[in-house]
PDB file of N, CA and C in Angstrom:
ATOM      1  N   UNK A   1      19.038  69.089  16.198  1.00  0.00           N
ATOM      2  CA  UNK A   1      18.263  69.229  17.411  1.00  0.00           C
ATOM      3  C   UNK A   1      19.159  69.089  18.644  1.00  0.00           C
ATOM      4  N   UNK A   2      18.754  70.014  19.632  1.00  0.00           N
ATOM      5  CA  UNK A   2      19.541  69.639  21.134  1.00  0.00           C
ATOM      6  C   UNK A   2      18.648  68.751  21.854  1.00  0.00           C
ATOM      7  N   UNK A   3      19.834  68.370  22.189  1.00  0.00           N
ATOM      8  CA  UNK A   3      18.961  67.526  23.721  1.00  0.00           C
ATOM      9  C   UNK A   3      18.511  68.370  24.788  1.00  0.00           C
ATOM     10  N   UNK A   4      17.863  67.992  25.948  1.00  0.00           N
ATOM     11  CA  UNK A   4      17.368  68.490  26.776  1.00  0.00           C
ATOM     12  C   UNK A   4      18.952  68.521  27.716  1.00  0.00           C
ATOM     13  N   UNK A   5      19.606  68.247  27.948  1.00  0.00           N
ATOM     14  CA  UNK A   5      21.197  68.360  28.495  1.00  0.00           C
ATOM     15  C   UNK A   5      21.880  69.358  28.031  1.00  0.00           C
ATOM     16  N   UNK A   6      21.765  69.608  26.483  1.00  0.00           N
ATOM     17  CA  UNK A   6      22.704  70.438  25.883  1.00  0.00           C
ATOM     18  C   UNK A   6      21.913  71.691  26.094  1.00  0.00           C
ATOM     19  N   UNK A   7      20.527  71.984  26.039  1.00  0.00           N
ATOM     20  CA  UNK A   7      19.657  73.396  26.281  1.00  0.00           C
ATOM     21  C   UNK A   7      19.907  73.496  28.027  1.00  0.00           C
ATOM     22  N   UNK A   8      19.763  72.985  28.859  1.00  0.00           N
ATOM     23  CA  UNK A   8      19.971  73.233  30.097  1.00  0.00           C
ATOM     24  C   UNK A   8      21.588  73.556  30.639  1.00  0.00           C
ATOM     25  N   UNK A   9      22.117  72.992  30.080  1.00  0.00           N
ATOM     26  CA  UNK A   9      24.041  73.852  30.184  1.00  0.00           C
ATOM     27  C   UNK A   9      24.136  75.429  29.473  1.00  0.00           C
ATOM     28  N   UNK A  10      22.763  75.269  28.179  1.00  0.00           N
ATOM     29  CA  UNK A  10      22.856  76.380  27.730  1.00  0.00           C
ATOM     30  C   UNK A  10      22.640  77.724  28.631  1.00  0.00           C
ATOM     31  N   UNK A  11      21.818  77.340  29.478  1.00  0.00           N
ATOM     32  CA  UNK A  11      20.735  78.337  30.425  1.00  0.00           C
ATOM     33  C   UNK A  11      21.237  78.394  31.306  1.00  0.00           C
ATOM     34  N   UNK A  12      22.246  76.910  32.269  1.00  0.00           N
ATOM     35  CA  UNK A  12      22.552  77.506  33.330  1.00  0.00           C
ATOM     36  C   UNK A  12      24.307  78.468  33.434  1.00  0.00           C
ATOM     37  N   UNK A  13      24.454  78.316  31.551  1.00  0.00           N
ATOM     38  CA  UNK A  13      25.860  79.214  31.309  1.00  0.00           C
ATOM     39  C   UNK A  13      25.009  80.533  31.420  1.00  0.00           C
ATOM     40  N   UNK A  14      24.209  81.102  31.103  1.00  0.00           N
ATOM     41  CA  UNK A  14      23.423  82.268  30.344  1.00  0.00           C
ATOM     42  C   UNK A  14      22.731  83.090  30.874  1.00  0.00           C
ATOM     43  N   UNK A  15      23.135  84.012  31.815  1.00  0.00           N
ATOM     44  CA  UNK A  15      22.050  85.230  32.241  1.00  0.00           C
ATOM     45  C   UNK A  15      20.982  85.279  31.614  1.00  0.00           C
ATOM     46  N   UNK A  16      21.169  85.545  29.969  1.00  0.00           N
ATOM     47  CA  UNK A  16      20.037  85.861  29.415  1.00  0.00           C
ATOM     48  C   UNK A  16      19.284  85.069  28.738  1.00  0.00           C
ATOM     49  N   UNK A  17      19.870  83.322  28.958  1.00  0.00           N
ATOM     50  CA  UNK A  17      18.806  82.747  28.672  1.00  0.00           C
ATOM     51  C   UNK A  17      18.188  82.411  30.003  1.00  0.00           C
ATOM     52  N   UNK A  18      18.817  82.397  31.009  1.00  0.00           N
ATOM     53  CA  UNK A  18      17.608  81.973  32.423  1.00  0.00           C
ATOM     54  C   UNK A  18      16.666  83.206  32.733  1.00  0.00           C
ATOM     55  N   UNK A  19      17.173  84.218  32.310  1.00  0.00           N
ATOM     56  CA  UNK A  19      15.743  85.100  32.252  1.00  0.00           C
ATOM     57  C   UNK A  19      14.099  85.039  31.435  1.00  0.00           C
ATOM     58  N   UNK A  20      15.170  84.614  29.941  1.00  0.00           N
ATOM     59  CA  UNK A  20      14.317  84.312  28.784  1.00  0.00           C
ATOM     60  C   UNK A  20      13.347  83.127  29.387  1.00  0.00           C
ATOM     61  N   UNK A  21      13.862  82.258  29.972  1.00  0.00           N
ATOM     62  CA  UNK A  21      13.324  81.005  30.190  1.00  0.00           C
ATOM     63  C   UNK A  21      12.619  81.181  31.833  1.00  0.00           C
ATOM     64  N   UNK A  22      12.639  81.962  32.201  1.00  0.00           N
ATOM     65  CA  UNK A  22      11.568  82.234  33.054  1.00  0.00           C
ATOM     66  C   UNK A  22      10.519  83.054  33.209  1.00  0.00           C
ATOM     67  N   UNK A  23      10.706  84.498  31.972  1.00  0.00           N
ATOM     68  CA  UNK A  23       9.624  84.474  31.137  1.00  0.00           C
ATOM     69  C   UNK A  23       8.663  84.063  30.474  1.00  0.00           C
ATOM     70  N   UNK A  24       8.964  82.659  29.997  1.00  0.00           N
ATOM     71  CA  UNK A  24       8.480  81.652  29.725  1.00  0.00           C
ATOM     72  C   UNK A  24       8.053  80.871  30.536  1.00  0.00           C
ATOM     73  N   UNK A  25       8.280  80.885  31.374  1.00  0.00           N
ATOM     74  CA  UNK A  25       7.797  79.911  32.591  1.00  0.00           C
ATOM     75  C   UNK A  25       6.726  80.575  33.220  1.00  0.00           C
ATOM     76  N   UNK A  26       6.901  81.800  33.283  1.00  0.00           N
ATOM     77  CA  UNK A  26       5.867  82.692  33.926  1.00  0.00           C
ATOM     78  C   UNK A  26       4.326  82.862  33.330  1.00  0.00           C
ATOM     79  N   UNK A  27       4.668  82.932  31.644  1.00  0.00           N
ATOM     80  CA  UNK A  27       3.698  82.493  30.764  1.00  0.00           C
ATOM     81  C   UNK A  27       3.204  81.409  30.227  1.00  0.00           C
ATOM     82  N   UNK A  28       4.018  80.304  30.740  1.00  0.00           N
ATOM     83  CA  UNK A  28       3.264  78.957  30.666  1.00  0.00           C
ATOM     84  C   UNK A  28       3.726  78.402  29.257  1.00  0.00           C
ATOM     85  N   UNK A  29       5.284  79.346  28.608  1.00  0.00           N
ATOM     86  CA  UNK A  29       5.460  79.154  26.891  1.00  0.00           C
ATOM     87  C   UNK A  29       6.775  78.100  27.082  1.00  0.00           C
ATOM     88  N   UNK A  30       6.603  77.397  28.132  1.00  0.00           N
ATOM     89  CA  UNK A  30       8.296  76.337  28.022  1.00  0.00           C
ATOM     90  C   UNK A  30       7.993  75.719  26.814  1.00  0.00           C
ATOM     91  N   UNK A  31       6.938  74.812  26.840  1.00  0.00           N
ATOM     92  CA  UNK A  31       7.404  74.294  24.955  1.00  0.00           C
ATOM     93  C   UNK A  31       7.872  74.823  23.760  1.00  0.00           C
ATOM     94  N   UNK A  32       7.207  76.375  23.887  1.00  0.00           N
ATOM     95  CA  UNK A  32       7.678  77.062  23.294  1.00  0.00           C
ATOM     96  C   UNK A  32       8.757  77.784  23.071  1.00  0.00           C
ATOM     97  N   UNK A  33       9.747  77.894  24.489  1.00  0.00           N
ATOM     98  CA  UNK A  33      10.664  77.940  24.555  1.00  0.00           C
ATOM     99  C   UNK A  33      11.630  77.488  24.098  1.00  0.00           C
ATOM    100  N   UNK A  34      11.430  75.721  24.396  1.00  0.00           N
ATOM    101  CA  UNK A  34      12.048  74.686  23.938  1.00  0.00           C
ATOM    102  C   UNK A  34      12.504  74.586  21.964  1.00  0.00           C
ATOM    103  N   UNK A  35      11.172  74.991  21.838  1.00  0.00           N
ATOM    104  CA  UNK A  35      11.269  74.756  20.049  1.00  0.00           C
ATOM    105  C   UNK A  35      12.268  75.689  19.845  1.00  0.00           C
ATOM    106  N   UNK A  36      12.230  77.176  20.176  1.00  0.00           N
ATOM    107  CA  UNK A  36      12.600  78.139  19.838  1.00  0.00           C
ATOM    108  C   UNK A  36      14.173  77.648  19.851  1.00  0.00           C
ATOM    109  N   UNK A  37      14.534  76.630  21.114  1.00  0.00           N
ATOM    110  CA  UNK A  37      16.130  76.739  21.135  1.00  0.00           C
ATOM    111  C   UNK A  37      16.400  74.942  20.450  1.00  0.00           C
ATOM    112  N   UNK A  38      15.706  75.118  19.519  1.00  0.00           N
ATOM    113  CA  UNK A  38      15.743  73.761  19.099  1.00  0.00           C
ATOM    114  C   UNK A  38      15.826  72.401  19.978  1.00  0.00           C
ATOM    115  N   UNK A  39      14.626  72.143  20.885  1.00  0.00           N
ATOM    116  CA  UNK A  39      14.926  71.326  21.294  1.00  0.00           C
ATOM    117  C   UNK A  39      13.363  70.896  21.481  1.00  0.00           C
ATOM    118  N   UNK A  40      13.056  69.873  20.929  1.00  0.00           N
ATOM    119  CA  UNK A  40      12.118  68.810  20.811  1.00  0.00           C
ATOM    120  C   UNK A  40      11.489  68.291  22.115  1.00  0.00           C
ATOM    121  N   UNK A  41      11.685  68.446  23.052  1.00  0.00           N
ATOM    122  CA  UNK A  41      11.025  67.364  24.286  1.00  0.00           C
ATOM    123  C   UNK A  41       9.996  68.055  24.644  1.00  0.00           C
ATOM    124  N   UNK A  42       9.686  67.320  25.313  1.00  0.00           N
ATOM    125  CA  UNK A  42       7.943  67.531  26.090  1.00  0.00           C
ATOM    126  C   UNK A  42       8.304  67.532  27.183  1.00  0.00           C
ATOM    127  N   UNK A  43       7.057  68.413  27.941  1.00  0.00           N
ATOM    128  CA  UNK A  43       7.185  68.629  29.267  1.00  0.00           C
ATOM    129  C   UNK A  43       7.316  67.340  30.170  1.00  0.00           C
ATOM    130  N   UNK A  44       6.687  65.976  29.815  1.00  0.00           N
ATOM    131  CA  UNK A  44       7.454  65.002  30.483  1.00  0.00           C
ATOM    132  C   UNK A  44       8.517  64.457  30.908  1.00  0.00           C
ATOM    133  N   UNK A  45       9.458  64.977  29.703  1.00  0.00           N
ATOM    134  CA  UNK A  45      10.962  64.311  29.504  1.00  0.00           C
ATOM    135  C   UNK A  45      11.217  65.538  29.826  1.00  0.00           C
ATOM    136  N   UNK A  46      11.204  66.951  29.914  1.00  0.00           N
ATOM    137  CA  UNK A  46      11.677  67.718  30.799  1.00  0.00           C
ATOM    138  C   UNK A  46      11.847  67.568  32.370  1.00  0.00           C
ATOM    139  N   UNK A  47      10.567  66.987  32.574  1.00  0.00           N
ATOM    140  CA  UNK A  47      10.256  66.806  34.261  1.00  0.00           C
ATOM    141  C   UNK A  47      11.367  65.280  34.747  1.00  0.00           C
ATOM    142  N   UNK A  48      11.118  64.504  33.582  1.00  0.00           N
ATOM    143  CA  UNK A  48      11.904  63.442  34.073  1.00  0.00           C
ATOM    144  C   UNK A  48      13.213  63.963  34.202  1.00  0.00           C
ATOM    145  N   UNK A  49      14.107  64.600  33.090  1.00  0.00           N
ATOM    146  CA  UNK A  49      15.340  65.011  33.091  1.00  0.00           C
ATOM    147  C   UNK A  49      15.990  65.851  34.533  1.00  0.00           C
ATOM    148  N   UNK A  50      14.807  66.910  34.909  1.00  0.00           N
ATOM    149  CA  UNK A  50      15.098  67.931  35.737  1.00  0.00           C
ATOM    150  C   UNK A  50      14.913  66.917  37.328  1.00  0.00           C
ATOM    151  N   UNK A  51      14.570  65.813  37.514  1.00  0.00           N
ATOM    152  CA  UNK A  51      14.026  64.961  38.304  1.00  0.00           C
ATOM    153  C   UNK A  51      15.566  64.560  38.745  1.00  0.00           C
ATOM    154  N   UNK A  52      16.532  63.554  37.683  1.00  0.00           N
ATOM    155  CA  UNK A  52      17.439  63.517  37.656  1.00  0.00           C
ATOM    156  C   UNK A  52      18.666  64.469  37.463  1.00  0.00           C
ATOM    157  N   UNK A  53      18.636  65.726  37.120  1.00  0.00           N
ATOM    158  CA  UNK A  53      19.538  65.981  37.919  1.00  0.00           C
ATOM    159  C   UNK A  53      19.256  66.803  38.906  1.00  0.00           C
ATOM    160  N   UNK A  54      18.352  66.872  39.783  1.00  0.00           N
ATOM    161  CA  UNK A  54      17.748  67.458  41.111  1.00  0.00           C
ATOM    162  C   UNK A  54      18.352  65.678  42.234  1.00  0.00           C
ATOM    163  N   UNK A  55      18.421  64.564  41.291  1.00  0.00           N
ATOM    164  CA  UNK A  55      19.499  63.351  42.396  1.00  0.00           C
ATOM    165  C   UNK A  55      20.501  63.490  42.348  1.00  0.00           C
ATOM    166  N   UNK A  56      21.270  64.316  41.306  1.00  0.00           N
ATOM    167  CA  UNK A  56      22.629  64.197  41.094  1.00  0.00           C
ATOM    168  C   UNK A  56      22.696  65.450  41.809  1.00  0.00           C
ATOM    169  N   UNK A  57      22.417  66.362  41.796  1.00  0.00           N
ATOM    170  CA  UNK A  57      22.880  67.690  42.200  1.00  0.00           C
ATOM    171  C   UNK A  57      22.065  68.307  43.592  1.00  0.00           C
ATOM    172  N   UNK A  58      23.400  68.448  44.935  1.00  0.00           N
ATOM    173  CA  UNK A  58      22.485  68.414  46.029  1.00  0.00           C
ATOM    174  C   UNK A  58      22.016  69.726  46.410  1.00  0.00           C
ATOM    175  N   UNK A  59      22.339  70.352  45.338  1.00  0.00           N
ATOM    176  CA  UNK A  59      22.185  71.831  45.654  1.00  0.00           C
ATOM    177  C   UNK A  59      20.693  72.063  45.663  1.00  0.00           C
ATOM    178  N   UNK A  60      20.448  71.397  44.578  1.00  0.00           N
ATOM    179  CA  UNK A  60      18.854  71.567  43.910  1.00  0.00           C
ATOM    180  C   UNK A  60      17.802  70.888  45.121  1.00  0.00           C
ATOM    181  N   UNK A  61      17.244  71.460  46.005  1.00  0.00           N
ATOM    182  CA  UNK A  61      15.927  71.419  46.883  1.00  0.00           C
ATOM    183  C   UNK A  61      14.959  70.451  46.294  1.00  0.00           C
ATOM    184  N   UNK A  62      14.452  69.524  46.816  1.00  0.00           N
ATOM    185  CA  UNK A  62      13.162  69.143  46.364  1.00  0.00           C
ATOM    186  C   UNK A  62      12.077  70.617  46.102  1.00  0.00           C
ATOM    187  N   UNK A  63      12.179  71.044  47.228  1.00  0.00           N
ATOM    188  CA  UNK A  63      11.065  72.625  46.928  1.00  0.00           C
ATOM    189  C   UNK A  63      11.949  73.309  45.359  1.00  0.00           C
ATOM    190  N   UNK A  64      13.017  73.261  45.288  1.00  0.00           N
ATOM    191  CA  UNK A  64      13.348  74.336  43.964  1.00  0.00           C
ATOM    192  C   UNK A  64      12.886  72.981  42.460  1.00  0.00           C
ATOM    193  N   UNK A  65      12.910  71.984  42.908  1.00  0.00           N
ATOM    194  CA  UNK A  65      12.743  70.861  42.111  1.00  0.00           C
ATOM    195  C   UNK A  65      11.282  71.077  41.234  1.00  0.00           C
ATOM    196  N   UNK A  66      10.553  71.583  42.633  1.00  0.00           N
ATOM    197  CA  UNK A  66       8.997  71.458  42.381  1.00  0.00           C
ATOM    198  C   UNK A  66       8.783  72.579  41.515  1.00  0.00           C
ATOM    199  N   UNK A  67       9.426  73.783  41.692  1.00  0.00           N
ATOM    200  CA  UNK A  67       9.154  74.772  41.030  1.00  0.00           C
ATOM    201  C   UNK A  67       9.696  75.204  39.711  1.00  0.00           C
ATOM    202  N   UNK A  68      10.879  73.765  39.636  1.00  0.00           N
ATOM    203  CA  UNK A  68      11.463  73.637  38.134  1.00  0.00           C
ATOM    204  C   UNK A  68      10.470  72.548  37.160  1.00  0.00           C
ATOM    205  N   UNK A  69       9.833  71.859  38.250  1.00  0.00           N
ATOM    206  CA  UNK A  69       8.640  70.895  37.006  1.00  0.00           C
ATOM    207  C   UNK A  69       7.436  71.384  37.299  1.00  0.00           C
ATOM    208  N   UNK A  70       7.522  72.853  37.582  1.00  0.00           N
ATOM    209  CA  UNK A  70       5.962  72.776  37.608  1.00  0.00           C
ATOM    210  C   UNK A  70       5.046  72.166  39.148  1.00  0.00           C
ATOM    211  N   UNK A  71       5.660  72.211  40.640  1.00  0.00           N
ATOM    212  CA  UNK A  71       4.991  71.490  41.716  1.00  0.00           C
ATOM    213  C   UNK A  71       3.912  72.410  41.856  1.00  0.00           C
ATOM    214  N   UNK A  72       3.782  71.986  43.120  1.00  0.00           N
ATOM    215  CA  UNK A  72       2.446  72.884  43.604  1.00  0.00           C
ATOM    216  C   UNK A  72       3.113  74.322  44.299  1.00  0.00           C
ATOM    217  N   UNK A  73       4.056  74.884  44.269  1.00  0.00           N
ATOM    218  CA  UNK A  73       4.803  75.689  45.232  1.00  0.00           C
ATOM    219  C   UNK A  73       4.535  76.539  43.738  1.00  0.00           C
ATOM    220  N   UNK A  74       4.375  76.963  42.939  1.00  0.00           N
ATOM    221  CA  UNK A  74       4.327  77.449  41.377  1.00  0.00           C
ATOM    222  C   UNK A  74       2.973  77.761  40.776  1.00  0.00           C
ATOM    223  N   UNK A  75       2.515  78.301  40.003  1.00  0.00           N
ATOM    224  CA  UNK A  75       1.527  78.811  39.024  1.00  0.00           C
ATOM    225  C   UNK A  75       2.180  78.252  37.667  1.00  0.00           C
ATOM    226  N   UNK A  76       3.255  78.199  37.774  1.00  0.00           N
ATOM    227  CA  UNK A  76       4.242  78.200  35.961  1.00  0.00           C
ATOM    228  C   UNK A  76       4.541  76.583  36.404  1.00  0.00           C
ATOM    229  N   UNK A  77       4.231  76.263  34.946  1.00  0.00           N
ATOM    230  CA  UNK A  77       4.989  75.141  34.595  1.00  0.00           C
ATOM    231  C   UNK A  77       6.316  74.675  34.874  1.00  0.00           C
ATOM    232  N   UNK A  78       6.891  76.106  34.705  1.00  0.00           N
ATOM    233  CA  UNK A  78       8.782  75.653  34.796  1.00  0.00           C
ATOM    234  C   UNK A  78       9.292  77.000  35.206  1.00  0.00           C
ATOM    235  N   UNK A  79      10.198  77.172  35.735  1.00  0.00           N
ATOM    236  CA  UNK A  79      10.628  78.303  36.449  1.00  0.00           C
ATOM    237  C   UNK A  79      11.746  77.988  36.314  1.00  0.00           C
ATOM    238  N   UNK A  80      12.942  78.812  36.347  1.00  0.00           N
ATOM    239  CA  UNK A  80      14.264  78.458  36.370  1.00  0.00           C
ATOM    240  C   UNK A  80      14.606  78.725  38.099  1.00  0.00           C
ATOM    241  N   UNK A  81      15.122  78.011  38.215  1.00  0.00           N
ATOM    242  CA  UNK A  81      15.754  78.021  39.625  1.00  0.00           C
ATOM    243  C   UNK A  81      17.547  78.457  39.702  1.00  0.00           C
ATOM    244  N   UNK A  82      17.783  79.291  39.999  1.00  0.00           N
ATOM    245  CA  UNK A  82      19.412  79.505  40.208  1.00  0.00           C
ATOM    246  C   UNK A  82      20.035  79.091  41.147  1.00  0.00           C
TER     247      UNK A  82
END
């Protein structure tokens, strides 16, 4: 199983997985996403994870934050943010 660290280096190396994964976001299938790339977490421990590194990383907007867990700025659960 990956961690939620090791799938998110995956995506932000990956054209074609940040597409894949905002397809998914668009359809509301992130868990499903998740399984698909072997990775076990729930949308909680996603939101917590993406929480932290939206402190570590100043690039990341509170507004792009919101739209990576799902805020109110969104329809989708998870959106990839570039």
């Amino acid at each position: 199983m990956k961690t939620i660290q090791e799938l998110y280096n995956e995506v932000m190396a990956s054209e074609a997985l940040k597409e894949e994964l905002k397809e998914a976001s668009q359809k509301r299938k992130v868990e499903e996403f998740l399984k698909q790339h072997d990775c076990n977490a729930t949308m909680d421990e996603l939101r917590s994870f993406l929480e932290g590194v939206q402190s570590e990383d100043e690039d990341l907007s509170l507004d792009d934050l919101e739209l990576v867990a799902g805020g109110t700025h969104s329809e989708s659960m998870f959106c990839y943010v570039d």
